[in-house]
Protein backbone atom coordinates (compact mmCIF):
# COMPACT_ATOMS: atom_id res chain seq x y z
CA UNK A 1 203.50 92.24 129.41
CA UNK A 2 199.89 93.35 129.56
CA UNK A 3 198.31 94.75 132.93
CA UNK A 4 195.40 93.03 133.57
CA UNK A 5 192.57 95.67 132.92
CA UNK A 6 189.07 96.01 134.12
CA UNK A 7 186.58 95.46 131.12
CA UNK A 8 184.46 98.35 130.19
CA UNK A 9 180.55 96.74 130.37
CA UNK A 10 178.50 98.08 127.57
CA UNK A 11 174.42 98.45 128.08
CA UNK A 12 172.79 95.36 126.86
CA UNK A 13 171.23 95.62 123.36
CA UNK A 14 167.57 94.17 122.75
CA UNK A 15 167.65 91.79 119.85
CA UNK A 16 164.33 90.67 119.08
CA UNK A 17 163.47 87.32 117.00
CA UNK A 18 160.01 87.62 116.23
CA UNK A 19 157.91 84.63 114.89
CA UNK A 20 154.21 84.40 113.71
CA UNK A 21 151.40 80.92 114.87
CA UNK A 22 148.40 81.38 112.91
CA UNK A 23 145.44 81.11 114.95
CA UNK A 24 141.98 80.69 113.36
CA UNK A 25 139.46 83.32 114.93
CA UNK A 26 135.52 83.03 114.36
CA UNK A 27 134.05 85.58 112.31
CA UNK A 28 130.29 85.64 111.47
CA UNK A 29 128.62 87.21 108.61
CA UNK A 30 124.77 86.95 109.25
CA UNK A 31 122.38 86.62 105.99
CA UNK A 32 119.07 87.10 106.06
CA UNK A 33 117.02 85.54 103.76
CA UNK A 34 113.79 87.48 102.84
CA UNK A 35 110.73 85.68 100.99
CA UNK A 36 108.71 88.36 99.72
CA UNK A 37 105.25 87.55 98.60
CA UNK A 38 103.55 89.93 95.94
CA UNK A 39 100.00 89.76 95.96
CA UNK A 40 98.21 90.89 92.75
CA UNK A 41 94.90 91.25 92.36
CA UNK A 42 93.97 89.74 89.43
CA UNK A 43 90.01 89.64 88.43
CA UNK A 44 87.65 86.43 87.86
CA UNK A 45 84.36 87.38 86.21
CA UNK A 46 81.53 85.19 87.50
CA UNK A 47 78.55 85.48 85.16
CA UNK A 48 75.16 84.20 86.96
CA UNK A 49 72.59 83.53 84.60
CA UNK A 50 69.12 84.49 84.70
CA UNK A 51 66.34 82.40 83.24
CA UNK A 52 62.67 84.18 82.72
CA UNK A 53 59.85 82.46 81.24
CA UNK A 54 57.77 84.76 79.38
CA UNK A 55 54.59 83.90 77.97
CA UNK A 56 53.23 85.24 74.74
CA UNK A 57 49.40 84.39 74.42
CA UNK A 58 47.90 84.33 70.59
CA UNK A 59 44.77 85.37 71.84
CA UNK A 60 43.09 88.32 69.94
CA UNK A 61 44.09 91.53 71.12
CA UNK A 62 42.04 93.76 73.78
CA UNK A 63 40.58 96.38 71.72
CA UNK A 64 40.51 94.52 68.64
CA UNK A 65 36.99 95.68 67.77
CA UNK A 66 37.94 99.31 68.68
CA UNK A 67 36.70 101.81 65.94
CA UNK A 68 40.34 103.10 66.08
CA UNK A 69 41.80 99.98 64.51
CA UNK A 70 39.07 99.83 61.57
């Protein structure tokens, strides 16, 4: 009935089955802290006292018998 025929061989077609594995990676994000330290000048009055003794004498005065002062 049918001849036996030679098949007719087609190029092979690529069918691709793709599947994902999640894979943890490293990743480093630095900070840098920075302590910042404001000096203000702020002032501090020092008083220093000073003691004098002064003497005050009730004596008469120099020229009291000056002609001026009569």
């Amino acid at each position: 009935m049918y001849r036996h025929v030679r098949p007719v061989i087609c190029p092979p077609k690529c069918v691709v089955h793709d599947t994902y594995t999640t894979r943890q990676v490293p990743v480093i994000h630095p900070v840098i802290h920075v302590n910042r330290h404001h000096v203000v000048n702020v002032p501090c009055h020092i008083y220093k006292p000073v003691t004098r003794n002064v003497f005050v004498s009730h004596a008469y005065p120099k020229h009291c018998c000056d002609h001026r002062y009569r």
